[in-house]
PDB file of N, CA and C in Angstrom:
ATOM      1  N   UNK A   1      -7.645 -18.177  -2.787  1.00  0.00           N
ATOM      2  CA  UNK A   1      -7.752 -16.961  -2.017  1.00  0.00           C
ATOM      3  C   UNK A   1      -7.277 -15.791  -2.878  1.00  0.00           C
ATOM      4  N   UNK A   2      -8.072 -14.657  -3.024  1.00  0.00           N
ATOM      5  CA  UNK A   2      -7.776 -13.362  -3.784  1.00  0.00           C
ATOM      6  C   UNK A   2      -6.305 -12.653  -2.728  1.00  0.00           C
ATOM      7  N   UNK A   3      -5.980 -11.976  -3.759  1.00  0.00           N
ATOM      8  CA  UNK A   3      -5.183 -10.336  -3.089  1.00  0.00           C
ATOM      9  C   UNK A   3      -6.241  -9.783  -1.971  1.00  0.00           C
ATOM     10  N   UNK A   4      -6.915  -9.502  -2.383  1.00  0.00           N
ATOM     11  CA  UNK A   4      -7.715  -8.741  -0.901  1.00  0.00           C
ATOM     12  C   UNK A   4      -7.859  -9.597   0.414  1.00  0.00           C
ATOM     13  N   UNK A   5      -8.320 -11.261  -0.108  1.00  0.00           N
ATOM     14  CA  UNK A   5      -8.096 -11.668   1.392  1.00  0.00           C
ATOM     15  C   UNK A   5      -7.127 -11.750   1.931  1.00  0.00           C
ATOM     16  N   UNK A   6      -6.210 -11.321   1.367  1.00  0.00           N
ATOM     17  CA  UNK A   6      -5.036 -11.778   2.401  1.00  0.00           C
ATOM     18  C   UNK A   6      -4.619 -10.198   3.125  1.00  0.00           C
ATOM     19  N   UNK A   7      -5.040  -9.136   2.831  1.00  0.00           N
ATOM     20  CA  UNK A   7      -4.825  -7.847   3.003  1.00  0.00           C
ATOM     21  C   UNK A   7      -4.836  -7.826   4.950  1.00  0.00           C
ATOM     22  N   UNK A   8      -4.669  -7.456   5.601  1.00  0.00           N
ATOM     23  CA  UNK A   8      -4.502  -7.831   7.053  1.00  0.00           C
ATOM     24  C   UNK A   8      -3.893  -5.955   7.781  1.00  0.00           C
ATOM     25  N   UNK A   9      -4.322  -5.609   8.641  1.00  0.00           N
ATOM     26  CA  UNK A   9      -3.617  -4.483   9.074  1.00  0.00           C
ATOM     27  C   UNK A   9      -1.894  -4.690   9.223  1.00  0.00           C
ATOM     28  N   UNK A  10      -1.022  -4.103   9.247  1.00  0.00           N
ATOM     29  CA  UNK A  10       0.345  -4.926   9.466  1.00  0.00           C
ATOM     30  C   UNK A  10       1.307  -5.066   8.028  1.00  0.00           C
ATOM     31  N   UNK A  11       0.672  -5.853   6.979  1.00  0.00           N
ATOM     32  CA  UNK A  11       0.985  -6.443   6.490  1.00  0.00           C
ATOM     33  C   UNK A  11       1.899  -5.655   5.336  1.00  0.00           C
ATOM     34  N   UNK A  12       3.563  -6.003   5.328  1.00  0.00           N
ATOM     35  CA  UNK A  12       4.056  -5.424   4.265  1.00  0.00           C
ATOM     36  C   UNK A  12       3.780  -5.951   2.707  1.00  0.00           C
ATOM     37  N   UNK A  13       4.027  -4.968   2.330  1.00  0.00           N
ATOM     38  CA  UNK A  13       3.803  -4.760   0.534  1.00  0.00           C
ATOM     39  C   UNK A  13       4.587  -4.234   0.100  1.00  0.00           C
ATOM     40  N   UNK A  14       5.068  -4.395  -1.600  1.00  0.00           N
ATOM     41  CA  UNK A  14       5.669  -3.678  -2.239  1.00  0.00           C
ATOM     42  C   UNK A  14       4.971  -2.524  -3.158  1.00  0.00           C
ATOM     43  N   UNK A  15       5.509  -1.274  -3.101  1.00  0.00           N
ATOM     44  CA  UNK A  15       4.805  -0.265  -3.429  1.00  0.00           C
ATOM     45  C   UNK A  15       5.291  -0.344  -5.401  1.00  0.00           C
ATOM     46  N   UNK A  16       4.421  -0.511  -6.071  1.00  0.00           N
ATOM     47  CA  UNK A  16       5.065  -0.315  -7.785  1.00  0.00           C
ATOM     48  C   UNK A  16       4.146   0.691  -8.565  1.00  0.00           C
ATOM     49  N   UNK A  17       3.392   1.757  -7.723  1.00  0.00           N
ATOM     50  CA  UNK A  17       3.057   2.442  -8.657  1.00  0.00           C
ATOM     51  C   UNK A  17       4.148   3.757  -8.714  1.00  0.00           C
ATOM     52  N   UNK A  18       3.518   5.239  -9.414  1.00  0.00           N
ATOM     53  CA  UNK A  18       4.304   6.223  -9.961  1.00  0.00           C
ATOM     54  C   UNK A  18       5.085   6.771  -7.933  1.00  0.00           C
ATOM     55  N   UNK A  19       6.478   7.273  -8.458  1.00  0.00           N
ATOM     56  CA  UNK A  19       7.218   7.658  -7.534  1.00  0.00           C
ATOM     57  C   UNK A  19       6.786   8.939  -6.979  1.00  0.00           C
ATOM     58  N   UNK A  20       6.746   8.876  -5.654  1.00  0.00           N
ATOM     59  CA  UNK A  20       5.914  10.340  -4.693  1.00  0.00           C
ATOM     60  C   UNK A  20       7.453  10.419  -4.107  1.00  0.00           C
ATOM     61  N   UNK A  21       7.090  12.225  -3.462  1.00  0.00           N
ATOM     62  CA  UNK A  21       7.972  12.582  -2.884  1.00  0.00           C
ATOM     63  C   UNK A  21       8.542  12.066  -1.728  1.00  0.00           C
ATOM     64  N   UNK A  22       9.563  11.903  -1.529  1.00  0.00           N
ATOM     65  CA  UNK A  22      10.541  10.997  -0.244  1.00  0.00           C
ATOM     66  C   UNK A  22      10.482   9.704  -0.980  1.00  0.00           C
ATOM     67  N   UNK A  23      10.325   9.153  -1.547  1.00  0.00           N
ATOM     68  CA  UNK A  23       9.772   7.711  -1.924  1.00  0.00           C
ATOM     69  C   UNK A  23      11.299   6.926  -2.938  1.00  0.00           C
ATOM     70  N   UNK A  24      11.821   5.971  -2.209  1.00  0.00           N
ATOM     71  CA  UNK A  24      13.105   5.897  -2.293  1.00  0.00           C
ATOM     72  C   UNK A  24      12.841   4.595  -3.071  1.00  0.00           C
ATOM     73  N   UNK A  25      12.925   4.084  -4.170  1.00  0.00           N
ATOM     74  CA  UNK A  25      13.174   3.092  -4.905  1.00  0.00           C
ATOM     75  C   UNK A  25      13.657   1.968  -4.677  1.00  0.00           C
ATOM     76  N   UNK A  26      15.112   1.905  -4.024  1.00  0.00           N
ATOM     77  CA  UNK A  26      15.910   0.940  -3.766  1.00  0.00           C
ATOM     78  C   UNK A  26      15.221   0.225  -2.137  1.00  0.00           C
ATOM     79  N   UNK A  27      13.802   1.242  -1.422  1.00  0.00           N
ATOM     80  CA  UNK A  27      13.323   0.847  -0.533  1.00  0.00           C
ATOM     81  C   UNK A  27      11.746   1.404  -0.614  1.00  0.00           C
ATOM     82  N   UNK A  28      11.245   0.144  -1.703  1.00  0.00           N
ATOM     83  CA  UNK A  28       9.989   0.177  -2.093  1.00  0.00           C
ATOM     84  C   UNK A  28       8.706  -0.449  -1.031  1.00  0.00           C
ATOM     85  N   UNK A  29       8.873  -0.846   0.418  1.00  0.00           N
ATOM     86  CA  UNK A  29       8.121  -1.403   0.985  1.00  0.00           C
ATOM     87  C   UNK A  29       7.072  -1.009   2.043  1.00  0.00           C
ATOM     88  N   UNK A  30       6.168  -0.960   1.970  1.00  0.00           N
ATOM     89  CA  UNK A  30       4.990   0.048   2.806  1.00  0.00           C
ATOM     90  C   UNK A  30       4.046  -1.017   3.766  1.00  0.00           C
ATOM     91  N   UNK A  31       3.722  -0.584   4.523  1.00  0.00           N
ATOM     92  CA  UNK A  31       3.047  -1.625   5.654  1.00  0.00           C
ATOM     93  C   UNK A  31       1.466  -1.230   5.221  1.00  0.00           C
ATOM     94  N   UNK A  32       0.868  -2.030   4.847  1.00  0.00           N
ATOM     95  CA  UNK A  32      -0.798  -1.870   4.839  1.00  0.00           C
ATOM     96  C   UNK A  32      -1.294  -0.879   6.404  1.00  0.00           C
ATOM     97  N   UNK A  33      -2.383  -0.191   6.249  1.00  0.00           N
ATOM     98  CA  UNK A  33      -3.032   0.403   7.287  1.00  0.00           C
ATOM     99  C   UNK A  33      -4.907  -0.271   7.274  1.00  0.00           C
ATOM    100  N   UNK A  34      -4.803  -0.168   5.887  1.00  0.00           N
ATOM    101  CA  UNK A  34      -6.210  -0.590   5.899  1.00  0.00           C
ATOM    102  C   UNK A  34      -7.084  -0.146   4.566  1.00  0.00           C
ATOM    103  N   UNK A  35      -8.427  -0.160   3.955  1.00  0.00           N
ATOM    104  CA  UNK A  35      -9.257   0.295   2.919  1.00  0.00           C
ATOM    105  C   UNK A  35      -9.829   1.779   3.273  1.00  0.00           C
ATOM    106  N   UNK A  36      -9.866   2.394   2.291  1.00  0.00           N
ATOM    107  CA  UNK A  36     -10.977   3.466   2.291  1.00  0.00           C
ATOM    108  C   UNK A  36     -12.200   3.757   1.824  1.00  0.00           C
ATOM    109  N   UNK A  37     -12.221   2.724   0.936  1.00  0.00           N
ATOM    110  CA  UNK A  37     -13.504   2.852  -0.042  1.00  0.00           C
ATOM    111  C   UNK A  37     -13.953   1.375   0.729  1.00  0.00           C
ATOM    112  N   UNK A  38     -15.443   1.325  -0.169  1.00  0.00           N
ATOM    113  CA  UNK A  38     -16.151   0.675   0.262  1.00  0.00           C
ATOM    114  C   UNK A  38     -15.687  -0.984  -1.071  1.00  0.00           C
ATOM    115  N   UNK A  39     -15.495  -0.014  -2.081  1.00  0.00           N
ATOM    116  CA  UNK A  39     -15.201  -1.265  -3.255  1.00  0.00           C
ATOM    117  C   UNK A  39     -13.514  -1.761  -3.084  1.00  0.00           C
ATOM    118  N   UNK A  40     -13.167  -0.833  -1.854  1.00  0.00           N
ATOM    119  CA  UNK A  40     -11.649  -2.009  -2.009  1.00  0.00           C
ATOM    120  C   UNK A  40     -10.555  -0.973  -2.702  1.00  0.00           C
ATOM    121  N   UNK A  41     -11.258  -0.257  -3.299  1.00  0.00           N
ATOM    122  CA  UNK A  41      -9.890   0.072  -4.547  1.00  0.00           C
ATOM    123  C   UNK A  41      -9.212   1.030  -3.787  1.00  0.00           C
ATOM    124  N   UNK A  42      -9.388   1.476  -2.993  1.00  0.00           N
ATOM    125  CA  UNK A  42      -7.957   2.677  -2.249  1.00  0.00           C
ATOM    126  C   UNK A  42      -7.821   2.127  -1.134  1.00  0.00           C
ATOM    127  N   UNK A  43      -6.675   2.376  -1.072  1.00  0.00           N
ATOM    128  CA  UNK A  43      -6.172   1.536   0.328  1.00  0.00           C
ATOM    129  C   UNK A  43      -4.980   2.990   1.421  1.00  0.00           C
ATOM    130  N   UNK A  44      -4.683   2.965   2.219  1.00  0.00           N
ATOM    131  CA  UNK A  44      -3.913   3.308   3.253  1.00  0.00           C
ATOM    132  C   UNK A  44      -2.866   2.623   3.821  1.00  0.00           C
ATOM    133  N   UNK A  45      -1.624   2.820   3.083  1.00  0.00           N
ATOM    134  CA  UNK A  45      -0.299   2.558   3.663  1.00  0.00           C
ATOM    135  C   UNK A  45       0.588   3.240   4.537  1.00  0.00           C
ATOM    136  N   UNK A  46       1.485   2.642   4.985  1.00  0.00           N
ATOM    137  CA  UNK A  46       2.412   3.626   5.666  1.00  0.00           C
ATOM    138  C   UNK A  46       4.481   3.556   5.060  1.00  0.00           C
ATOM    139  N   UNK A  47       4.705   4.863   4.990  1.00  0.00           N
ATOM    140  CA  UNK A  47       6.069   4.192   4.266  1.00  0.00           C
ATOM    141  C   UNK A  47       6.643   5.725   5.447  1.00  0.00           C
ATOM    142  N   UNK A  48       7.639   5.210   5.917  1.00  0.00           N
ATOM    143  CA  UNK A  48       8.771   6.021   6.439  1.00  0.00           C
ATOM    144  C   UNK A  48       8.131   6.980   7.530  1.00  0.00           C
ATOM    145  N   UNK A  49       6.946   6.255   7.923  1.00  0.00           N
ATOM    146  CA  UNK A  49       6.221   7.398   9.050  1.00  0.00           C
ATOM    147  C   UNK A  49       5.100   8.261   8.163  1.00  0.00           C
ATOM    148  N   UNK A  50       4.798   7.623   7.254  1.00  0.00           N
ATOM    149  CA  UNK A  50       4.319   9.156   6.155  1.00  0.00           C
ATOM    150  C   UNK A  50       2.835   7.943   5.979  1.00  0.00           C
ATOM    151  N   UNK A  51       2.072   8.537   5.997  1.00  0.00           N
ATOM    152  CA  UNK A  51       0.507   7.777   6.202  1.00  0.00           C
ATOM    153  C   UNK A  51       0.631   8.309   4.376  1.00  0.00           C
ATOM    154  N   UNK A  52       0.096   7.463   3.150  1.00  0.00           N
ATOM    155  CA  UNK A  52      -0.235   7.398   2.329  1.00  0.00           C
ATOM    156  C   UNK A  52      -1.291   6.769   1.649  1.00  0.00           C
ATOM    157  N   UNK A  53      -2.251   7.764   0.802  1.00  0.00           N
ATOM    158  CA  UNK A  53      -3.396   7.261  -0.131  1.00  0.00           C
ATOM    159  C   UNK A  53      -2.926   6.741  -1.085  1.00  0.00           C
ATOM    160  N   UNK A  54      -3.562   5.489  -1.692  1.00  0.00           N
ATOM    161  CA  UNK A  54      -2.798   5.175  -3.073  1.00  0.00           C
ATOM    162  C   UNK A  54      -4.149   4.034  -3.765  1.00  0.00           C
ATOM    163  N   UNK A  55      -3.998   3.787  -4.478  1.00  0.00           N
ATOM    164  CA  UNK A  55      -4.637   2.559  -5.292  1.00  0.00           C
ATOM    165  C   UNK A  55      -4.273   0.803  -4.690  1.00  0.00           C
ATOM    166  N   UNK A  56      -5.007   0.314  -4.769  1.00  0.00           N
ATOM    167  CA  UNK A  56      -4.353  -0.993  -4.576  1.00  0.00           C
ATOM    168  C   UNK A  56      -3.829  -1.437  -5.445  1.00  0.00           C
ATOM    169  N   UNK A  57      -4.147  -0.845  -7.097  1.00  0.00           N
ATOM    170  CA  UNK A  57      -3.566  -1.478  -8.114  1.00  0.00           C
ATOM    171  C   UNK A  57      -1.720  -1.114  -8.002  1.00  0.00           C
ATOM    172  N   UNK A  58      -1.462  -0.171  -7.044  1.00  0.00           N
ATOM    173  CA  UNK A  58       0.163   0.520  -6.940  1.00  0.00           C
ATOM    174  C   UNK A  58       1.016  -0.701  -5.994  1.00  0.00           C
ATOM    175  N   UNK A  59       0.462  -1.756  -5.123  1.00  0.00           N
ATOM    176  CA  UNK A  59       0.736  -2.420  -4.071  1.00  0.00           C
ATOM    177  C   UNK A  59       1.283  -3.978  -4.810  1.00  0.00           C
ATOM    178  N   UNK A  60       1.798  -4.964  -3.859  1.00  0.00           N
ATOM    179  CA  UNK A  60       1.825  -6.332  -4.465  1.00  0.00           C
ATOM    180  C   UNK A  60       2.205  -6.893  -3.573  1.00  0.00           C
ATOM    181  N   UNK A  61       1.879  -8.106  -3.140  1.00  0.00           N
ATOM    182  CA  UNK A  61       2.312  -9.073  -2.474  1.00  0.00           C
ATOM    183  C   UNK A  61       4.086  -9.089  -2.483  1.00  0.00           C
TER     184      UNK A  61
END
């Protein structure tokens, strides 16, 4: 089974790409929301109430 199948609405992740504003290090973990693109590669997280665009390559199991 790939990274993407397991992708699920809900589902926490660890965030490891470049540091955004509010974005606290010692609490790197973002809840999946869902895809935006059609090929997968941007995804929609949520960290601290704050809806975020990012790459999937920034995310990890």
């Amino acid at each position: 089974m790939h990274f993407i199948d397991k992708m699920v609405e809900g589902l926490e992740l660890k965030y490891i790409g470049k540091c955004f504003a509010g974005f606290n290090e010692e609490d790197p973990y973002v809840t999946f929301l869902g895809y935006d693109t059609p090929g997968w590669s941007y995804i929609w997280v949520k960290y601290k109430g704050r809806h975020i665009y990012t790459s999937i390559a920034d995310v990890s199991l």
